[in-house]
PDB file of N, CA and C in Angstrom:
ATOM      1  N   UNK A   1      24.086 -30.786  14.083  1.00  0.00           N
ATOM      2  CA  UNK A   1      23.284 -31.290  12.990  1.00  0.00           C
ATOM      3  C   UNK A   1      23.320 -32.817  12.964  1.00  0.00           C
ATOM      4  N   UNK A   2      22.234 -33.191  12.234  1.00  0.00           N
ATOM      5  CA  UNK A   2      22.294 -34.896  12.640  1.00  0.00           C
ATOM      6  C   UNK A   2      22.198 -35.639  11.010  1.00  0.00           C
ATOM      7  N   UNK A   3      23.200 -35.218  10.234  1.00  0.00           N
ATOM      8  CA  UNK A   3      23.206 -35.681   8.937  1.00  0.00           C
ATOM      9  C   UNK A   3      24.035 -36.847   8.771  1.00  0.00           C
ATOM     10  N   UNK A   4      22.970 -37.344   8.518  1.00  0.00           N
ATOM     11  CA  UNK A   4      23.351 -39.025   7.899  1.00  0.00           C
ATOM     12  C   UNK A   4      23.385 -39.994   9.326  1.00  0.00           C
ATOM     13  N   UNK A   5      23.066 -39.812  10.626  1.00  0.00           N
ATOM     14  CA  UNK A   5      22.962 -40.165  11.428  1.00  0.00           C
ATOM     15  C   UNK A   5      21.362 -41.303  11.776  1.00  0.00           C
ATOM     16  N   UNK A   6      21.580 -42.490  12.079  1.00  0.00           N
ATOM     17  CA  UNK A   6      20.969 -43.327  12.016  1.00  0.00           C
ATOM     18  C   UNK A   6      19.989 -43.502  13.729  1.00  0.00           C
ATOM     19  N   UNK A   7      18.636 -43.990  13.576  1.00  0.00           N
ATOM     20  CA  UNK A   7      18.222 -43.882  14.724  1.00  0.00           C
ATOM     21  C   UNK A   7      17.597 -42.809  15.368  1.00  0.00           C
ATOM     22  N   UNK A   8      16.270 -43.485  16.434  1.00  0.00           N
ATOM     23  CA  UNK A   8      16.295 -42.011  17.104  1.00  0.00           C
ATOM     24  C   UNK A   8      16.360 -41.872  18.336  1.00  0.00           C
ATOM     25  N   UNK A   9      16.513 -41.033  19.027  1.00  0.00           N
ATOM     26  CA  UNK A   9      16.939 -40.661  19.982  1.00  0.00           C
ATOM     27  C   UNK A   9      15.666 -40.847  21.034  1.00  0.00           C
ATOM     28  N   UNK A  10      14.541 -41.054  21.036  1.00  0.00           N
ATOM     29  CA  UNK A  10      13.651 -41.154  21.713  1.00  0.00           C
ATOM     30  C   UNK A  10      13.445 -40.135  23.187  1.00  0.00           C
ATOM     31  N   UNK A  11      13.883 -39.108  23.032  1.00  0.00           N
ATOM     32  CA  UNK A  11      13.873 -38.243  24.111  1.00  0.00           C
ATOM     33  C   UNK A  11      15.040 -38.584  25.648  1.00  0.00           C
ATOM     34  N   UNK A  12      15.809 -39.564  25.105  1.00  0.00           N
ATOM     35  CA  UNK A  12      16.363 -40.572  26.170  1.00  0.00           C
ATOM     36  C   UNK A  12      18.111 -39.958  25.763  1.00  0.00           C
ATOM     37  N   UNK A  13      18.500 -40.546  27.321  1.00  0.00           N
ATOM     38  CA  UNK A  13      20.080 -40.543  26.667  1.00  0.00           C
ATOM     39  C   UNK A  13      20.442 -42.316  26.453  1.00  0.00           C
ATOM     40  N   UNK A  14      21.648 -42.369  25.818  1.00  0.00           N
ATOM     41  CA  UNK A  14      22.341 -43.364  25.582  1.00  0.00           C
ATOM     42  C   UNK A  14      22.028 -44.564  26.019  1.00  0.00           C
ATOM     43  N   UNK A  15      22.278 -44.347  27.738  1.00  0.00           N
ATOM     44  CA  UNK A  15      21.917 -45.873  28.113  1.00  0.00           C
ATOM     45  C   UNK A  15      20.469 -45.823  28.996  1.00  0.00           C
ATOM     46  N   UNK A  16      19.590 -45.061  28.792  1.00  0.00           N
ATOM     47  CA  UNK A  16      18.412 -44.899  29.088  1.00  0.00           C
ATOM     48  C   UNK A  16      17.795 -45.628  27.870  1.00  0.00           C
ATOM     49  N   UNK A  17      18.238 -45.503  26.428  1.00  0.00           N
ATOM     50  CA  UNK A  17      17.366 -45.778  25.228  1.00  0.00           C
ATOM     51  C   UNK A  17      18.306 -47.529  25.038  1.00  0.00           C
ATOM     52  N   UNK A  18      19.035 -47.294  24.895  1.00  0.00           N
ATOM     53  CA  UNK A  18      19.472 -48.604  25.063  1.00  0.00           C
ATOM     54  C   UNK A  18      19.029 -50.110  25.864  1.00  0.00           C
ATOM     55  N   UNK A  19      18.729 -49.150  27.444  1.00  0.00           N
ATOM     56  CA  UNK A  19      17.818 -50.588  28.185  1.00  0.00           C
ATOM     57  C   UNK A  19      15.839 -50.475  27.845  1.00  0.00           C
ATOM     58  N   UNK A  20      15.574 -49.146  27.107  1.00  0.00           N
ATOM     59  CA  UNK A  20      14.574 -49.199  26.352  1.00  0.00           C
ATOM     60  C   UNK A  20      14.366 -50.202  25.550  1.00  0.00           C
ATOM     61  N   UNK A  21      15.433 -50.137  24.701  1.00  0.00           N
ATOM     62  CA  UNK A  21      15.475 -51.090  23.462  1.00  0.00           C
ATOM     63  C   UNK A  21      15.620 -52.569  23.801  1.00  0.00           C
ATOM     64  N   UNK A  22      16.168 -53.097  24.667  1.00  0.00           N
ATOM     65  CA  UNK A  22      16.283 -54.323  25.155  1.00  0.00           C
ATOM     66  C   UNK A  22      15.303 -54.490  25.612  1.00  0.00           C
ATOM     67  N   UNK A  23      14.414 -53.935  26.669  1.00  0.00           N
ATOM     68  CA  UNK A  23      13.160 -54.238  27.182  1.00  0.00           C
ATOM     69  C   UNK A  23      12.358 -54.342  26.394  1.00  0.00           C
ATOM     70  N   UNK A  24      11.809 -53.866  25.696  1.00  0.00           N
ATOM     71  CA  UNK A  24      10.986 -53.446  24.525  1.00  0.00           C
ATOM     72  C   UNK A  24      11.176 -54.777  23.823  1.00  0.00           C
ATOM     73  N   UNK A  25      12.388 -55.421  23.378  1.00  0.00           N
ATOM     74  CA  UNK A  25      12.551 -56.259  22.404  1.00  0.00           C
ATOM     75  C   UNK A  25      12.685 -57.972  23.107  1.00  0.00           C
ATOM     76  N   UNK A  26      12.800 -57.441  24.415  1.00  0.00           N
ATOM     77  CA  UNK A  26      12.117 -58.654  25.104  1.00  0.00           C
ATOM     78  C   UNK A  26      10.955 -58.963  24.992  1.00  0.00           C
ATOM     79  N   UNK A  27      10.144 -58.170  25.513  1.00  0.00           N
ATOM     80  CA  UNK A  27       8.603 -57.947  25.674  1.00  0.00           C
ATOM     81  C   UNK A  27       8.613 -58.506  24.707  1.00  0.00           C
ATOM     82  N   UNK A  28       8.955 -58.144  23.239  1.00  0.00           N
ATOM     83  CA  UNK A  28       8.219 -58.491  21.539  1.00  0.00           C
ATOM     84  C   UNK A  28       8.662 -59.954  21.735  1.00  0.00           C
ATOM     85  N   UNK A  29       9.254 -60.527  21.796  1.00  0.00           N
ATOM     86  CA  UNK A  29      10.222 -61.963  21.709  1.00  0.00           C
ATOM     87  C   UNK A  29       9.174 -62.863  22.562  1.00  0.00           C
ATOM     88  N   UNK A  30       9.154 -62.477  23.786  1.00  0.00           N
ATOM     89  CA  UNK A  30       8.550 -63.669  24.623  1.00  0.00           C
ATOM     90  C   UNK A  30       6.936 -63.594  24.402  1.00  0.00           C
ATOM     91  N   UNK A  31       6.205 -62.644  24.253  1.00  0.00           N
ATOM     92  CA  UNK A  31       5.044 -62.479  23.885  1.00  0.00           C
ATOM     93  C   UNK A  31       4.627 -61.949  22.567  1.00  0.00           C
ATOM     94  N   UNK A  32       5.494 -61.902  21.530  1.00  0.00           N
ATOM     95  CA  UNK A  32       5.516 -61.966  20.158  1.00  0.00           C
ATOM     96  C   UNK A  32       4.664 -60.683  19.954  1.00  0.00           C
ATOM     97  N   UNK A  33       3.931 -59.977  20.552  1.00  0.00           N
ATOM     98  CA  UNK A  33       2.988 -58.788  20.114  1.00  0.00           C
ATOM     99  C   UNK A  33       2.764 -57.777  20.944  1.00  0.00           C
ATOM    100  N   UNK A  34       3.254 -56.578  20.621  1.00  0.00           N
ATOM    101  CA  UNK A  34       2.883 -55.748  21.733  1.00  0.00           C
ATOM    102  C   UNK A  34       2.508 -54.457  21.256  1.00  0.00           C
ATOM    103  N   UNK A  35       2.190 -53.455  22.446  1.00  0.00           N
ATOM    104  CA  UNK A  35       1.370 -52.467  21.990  1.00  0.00           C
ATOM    105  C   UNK A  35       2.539 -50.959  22.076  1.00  0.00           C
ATOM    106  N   UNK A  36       2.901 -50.131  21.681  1.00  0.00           N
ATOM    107  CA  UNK A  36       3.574 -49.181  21.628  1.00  0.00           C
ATOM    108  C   UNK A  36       3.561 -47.632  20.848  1.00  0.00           C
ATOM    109  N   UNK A  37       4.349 -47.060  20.941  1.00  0.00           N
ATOM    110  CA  UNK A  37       3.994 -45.730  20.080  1.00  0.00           C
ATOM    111  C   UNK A  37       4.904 -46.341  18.764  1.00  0.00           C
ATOM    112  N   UNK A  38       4.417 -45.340  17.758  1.00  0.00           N
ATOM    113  CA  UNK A  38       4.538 -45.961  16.532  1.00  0.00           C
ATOM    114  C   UNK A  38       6.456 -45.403  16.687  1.00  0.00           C
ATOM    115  N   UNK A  39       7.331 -44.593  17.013  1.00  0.00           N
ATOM    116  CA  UNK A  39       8.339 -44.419  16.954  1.00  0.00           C
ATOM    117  C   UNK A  39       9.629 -45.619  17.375  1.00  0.00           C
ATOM    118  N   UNK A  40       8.932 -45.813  18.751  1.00  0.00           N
ATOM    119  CA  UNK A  40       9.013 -46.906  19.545  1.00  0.00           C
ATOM    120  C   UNK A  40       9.059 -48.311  18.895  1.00  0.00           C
ATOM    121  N   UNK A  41       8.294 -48.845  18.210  1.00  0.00           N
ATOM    122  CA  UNK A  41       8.115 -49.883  17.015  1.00  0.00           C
ATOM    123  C   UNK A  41       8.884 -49.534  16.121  1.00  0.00           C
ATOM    124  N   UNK A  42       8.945 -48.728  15.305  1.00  0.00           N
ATOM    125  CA  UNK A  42       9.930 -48.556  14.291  1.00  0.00           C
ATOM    126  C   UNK A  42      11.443 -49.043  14.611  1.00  0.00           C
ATOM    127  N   UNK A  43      11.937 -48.318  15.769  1.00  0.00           N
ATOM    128  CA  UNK A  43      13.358 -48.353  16.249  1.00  0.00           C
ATOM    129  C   UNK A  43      13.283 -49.891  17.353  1.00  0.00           C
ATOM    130  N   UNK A  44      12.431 -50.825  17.314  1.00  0.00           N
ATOM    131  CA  UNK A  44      12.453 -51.899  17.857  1.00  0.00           C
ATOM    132  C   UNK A  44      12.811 -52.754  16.527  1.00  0.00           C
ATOM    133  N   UNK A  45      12.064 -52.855  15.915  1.00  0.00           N
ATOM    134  CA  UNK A  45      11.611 -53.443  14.362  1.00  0.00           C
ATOM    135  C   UNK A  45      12.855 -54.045  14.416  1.00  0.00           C
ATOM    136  N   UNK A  46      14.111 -52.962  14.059  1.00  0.00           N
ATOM    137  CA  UNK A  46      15.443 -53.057  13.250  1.00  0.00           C
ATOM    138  C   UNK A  46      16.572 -53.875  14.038  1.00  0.00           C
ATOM    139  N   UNK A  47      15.926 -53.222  15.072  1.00  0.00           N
ATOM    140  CA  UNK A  47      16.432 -54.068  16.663  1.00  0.00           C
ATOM    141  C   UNK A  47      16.385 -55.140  16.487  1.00  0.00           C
ATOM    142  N   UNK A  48      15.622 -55.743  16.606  1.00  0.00           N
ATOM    143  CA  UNK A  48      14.898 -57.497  16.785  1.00  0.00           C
ATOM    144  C   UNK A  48      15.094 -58.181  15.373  1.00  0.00           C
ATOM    145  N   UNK A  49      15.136 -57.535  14.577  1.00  0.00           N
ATOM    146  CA  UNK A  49      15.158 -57.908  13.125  1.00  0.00           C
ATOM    147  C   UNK A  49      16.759 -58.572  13.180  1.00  0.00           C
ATOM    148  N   UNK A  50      17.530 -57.740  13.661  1.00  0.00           N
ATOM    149  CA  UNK A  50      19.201 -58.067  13.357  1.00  0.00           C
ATOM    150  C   UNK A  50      19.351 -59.312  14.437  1.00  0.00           C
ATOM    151  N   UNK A  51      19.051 -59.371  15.237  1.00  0.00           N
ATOM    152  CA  UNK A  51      19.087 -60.157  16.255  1.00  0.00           C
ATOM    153  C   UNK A  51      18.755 -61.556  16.137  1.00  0.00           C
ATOM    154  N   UNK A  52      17.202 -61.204  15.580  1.00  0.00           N
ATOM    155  CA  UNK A  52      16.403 -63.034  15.205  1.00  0.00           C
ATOM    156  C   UNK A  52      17.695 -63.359  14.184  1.00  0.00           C
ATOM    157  N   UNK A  53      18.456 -62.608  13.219  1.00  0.00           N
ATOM    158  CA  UNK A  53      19.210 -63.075  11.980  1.00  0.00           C
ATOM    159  C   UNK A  53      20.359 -63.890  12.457  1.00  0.00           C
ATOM    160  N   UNK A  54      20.861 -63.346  13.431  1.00  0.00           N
ATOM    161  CA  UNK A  54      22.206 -63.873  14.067  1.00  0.00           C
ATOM    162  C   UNK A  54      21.423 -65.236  14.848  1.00  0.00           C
ATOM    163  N   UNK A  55      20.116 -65.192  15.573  1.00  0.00           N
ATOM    164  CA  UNK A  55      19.958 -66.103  16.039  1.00  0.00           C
ATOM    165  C   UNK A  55      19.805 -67.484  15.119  1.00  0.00           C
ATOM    166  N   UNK A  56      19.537 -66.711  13.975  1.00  0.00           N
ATOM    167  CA  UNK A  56      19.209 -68.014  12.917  1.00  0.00           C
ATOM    168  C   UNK A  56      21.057 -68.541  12.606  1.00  0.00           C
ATOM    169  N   UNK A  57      21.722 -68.739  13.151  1.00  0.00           N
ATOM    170  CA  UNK A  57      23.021 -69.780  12.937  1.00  0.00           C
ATOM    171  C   UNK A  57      23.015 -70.426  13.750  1.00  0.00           C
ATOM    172  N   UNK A  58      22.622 -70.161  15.295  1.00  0.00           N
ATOM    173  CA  UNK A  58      22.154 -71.502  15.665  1.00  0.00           C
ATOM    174  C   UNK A  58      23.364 -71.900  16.680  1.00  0.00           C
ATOM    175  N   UNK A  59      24.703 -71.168  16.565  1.00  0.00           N
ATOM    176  CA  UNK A  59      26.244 -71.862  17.212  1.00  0.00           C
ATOM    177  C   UNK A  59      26.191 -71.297  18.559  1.00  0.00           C
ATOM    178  N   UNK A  60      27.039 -71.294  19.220  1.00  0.00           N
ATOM    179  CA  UNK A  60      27.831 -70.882  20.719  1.00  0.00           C
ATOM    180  C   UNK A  60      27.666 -69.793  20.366  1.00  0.00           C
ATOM    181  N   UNK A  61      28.620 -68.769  19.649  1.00  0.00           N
ATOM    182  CA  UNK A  61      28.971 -67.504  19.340  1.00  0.00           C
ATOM    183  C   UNK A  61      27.792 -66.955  19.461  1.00  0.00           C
ATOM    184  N   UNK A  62      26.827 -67.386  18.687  1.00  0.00           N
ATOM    185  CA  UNK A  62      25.776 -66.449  18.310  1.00  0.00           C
ATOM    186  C   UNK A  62      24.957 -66.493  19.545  1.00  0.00           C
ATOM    187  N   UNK A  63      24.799 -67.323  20.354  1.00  0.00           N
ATOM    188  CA  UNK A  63      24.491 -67.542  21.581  1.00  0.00           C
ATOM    189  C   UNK A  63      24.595 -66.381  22.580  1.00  0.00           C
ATOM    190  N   UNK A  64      26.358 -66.392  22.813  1.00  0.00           N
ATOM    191  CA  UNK A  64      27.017 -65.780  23.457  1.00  0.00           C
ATOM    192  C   UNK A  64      26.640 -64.358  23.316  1.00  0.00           C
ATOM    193  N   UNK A  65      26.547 -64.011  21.928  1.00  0.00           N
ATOM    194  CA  UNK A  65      26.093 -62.579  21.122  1.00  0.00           C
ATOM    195  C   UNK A  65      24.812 -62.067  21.562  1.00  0.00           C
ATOM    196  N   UNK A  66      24.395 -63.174  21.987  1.00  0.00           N
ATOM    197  CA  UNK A  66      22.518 -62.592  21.785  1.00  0.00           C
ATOM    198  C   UNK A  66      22.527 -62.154  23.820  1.00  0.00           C
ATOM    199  N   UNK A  67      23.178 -63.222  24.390  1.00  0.00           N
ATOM    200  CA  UNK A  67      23.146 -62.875  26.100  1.00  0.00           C
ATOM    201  C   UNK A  67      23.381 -61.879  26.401  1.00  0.00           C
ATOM    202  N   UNK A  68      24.420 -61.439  25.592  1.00  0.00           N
ATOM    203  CA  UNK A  68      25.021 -59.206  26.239  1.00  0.00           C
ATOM    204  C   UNK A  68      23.386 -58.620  25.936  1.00  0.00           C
ATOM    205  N   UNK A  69      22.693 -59.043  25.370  1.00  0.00           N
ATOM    206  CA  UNK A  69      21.156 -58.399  24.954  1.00  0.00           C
ATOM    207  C   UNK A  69      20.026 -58.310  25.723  1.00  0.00           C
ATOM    208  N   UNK A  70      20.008 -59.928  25.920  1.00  0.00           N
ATOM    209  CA  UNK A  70      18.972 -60.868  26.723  1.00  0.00           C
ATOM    210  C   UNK A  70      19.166 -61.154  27.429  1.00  0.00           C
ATOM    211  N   UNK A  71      17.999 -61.593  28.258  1.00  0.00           N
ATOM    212  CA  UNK A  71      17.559 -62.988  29.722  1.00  0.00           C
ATOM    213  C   UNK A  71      18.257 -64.027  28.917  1.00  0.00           C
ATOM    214  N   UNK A  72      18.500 -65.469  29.526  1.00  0.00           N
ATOM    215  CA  UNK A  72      18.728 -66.994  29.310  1.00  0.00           C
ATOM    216  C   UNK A  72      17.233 -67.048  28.592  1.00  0.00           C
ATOM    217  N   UNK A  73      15.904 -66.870  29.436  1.00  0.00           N
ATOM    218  CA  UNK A  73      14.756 -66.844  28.530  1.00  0.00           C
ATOM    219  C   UNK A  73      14.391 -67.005  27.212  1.00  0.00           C
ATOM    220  N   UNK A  74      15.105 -65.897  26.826  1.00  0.00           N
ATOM    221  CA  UNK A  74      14.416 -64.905  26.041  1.00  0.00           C
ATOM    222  C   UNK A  74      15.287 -65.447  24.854  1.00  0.00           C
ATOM    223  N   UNK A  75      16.512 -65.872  25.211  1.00  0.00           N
ATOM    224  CA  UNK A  75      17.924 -66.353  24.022  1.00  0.00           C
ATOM    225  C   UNK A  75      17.735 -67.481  23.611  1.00  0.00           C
ATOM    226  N   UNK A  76      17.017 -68.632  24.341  1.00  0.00           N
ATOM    227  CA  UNK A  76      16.251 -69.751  24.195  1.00  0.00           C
ATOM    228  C   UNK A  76      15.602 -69.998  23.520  1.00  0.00           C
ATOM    229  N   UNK A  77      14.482 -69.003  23.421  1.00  0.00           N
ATOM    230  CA  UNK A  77      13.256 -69.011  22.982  1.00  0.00           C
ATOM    231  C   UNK A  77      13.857 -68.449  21.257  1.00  0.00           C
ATOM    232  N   UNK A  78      14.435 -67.650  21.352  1.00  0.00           N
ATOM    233  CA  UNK A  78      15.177 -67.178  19.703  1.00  0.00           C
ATOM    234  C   UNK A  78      15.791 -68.532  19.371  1.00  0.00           C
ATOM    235  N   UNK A  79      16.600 -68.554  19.495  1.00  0.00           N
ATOM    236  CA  UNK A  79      17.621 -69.946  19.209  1.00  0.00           C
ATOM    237  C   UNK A  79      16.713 -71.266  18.778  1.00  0.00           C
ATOM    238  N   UNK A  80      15.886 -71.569  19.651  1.00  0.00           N
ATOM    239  CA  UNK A  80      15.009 -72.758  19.405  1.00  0.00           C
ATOM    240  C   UNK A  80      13.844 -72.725  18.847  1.00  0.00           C
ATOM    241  N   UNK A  81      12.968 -71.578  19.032  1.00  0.00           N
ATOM    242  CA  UNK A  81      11.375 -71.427  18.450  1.00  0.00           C
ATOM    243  C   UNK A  81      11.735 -70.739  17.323  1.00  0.00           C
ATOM    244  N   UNK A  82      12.053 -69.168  17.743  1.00  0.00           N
ATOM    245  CA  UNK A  82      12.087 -68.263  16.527  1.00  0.00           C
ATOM    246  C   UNK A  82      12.938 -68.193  15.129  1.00  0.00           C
ATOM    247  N   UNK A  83      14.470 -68.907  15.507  1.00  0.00           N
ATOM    248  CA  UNK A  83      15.547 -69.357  14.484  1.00  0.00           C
ATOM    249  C   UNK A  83      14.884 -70.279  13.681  1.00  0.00           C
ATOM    250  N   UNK A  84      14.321 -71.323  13.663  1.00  0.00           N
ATOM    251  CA  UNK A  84      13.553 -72.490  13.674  1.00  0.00           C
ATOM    252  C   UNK A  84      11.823 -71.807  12.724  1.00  0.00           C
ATOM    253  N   UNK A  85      11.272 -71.200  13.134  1.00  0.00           N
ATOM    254  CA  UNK A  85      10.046 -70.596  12.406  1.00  0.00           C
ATOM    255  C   UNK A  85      10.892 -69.706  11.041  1.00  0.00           C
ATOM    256  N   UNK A  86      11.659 -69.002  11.170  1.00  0.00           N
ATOM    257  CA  UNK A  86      12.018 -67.956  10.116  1.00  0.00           C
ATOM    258  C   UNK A  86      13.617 -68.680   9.509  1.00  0.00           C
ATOM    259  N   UNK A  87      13.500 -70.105   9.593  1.00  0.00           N
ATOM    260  CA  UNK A  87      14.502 -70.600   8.793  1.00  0.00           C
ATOM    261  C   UNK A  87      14.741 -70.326   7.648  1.00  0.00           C
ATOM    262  N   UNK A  88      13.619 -70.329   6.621  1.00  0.00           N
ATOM    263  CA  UNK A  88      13.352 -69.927   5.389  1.00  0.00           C
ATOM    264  C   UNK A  88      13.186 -68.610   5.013  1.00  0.00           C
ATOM    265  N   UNK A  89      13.053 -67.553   6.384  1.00  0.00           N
ATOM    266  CA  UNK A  89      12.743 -66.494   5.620  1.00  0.00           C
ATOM    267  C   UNK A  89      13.931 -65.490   5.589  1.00  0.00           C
ATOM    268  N   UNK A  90      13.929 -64.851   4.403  1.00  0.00           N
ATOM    269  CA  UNK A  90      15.418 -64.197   4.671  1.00  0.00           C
ATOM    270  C   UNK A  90      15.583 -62.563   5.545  1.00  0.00           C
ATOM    271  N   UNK A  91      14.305 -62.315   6.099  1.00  0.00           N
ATOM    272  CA  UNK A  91      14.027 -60.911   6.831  1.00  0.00           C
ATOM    273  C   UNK A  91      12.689 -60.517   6.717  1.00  0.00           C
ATOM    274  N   UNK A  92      12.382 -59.263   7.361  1.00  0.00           N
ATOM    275  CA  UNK A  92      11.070 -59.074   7.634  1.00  0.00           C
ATOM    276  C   UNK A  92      10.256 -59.882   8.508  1.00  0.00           C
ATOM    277  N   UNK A  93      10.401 -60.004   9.955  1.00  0.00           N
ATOM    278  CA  UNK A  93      10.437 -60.681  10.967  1.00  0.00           C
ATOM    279  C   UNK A  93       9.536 -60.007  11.406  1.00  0.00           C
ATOM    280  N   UNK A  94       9.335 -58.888  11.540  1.00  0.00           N
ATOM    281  CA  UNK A  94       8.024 -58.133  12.418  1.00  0.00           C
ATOM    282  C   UNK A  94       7.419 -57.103  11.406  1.00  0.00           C
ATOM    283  N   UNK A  95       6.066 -57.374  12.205  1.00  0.00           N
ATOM    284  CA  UNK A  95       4.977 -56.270  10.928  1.00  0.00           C
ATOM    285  C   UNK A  95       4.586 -55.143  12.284  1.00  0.00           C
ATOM    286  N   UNK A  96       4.073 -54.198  11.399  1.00  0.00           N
ATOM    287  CA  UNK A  96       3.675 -52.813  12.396  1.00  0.00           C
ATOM    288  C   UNK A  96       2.628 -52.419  12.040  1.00  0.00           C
ATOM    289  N   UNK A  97       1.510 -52.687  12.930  1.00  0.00           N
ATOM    290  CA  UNK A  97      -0.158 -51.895  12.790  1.00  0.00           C
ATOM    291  C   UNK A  97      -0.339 -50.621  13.308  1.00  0.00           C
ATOM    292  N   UNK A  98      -0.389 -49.575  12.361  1.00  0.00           N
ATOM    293  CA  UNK A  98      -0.813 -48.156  13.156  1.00  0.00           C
ATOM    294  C   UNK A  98      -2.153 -48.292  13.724  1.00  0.00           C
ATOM    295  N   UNK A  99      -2.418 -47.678  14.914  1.00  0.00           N
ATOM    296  CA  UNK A  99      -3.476 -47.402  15.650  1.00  0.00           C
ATOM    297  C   UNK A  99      -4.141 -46.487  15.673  1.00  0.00           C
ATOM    298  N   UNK A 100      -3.064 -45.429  14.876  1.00  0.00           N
ATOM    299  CA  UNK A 100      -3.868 -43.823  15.382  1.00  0.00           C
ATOM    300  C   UNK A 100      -3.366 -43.259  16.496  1.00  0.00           C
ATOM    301  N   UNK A 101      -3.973 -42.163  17.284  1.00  0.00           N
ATOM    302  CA  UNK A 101      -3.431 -41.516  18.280  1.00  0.00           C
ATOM    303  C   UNK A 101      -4.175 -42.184  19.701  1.00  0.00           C
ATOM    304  N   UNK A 102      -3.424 -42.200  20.611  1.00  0.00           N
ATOM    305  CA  UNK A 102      -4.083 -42.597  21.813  1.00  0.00           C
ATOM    306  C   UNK A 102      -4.802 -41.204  22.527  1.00  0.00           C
ATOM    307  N   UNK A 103      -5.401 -41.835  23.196  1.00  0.00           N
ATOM    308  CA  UNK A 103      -6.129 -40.723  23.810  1.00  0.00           C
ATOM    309  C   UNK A 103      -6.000 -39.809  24.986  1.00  0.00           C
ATOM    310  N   UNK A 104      -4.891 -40.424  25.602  1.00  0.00           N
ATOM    311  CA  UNK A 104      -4.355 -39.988  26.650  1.00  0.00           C
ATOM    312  C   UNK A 104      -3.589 -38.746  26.771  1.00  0.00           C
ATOM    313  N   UNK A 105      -2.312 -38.639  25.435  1.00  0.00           N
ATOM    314  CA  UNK A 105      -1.411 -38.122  25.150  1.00  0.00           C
ATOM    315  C   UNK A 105      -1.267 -37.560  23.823  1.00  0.00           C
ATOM    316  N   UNK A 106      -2.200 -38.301  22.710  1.00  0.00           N
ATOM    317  CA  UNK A 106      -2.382 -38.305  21.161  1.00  0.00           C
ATOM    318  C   UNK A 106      -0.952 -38.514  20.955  1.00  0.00           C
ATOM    319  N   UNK A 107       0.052 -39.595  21.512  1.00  0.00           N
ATOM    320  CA  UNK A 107       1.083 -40.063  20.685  1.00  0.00           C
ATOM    321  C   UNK A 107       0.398 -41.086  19.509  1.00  0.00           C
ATOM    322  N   UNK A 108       1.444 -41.587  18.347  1.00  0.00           N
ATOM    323  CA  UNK A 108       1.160 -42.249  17.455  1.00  0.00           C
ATOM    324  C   UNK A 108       1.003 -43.608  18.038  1.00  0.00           C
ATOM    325  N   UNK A 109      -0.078 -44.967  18.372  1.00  0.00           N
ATOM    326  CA  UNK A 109      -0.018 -45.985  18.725  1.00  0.00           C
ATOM    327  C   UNK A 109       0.118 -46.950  18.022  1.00  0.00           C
ATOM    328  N   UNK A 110       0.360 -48.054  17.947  1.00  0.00           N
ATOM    329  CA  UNK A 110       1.144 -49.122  16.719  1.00  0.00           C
ATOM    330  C   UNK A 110       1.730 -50.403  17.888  1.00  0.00           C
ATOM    331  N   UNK A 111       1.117 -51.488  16.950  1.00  0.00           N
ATOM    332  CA  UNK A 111       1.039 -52.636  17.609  1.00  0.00           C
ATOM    333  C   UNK A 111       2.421 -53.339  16.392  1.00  0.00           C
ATOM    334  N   UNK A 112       3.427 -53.783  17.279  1.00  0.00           N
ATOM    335  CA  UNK A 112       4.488 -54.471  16.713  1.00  0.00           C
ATOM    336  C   UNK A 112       4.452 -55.917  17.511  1.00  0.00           C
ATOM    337  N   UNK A 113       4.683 -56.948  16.001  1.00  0.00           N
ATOM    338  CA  UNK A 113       4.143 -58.238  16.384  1.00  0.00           C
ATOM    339  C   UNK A 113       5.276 -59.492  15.367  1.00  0.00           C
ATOM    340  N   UNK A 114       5.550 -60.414  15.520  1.00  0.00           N
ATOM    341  CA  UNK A 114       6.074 -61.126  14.618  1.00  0.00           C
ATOM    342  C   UNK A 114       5.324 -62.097  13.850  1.00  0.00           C
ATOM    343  N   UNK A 115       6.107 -62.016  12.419  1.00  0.00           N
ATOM    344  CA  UNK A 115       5.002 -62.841  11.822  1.00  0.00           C
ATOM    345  C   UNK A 115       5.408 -63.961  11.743  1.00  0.00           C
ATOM    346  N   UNK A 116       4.066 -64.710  11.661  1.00  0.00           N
ATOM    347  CA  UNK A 116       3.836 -66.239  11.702  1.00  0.00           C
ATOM    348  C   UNK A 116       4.573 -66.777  10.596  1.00  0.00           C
TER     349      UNK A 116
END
């Protein structure tokens, strides 16, 4: 039973969903908008959300914290652009557009993007 258990499992094991989630939250970071199933976005959202937060201190540590995650790229670009845009804001870093079903598969599609 999966009571009170956080997250989803995305059809994946452990470290299959895990380098999901890093990829995924690259992609969103360096190109700020991307296209996905709406499940997929959801469980990115929370991802990237905790992440930009830590990036907003700005020190070594948090640095160090964000690399077990990221490219040099990608930790850069948080630290200096994105820490820096959402100085002021205290969360809610990414918005989620449902699409509807795709046509391929009729999964749920949903465009996850950060806001300006």
């Amino acid at each position: 039973m999966r009571k009170r258990k956080k997250g989803r499992k995305l059809n994946r094991t452990k470290d299959q969903r895990n380098a999901l989630l890093k990829s995924l939250a690259s992609a969103l970071i360096l190109k700020e908008k991307i296209r996905t199933t709406e499940a997929k976005a959801k469980e990115i959202s929370s991802f990237v959300e905790k992440k930009i937060t830590k990036a907003k201190a700005g020190s070594l540590a948090s640095r160090r914290f964000l690399s077990r995650f990221f490219a040099d790229k990608v930790v850069k670009k948080m630290v200096d652009d994105l820490a820096v845009r959402f100085k002021e804001r205290k969360g809610g870093y990414t918005r989620i557009i449902k699409l509807g079903q795709r046509k391929a598969d009729a999964a749920r599609a949903a465009i996850i993007e950060l806001v300006k």
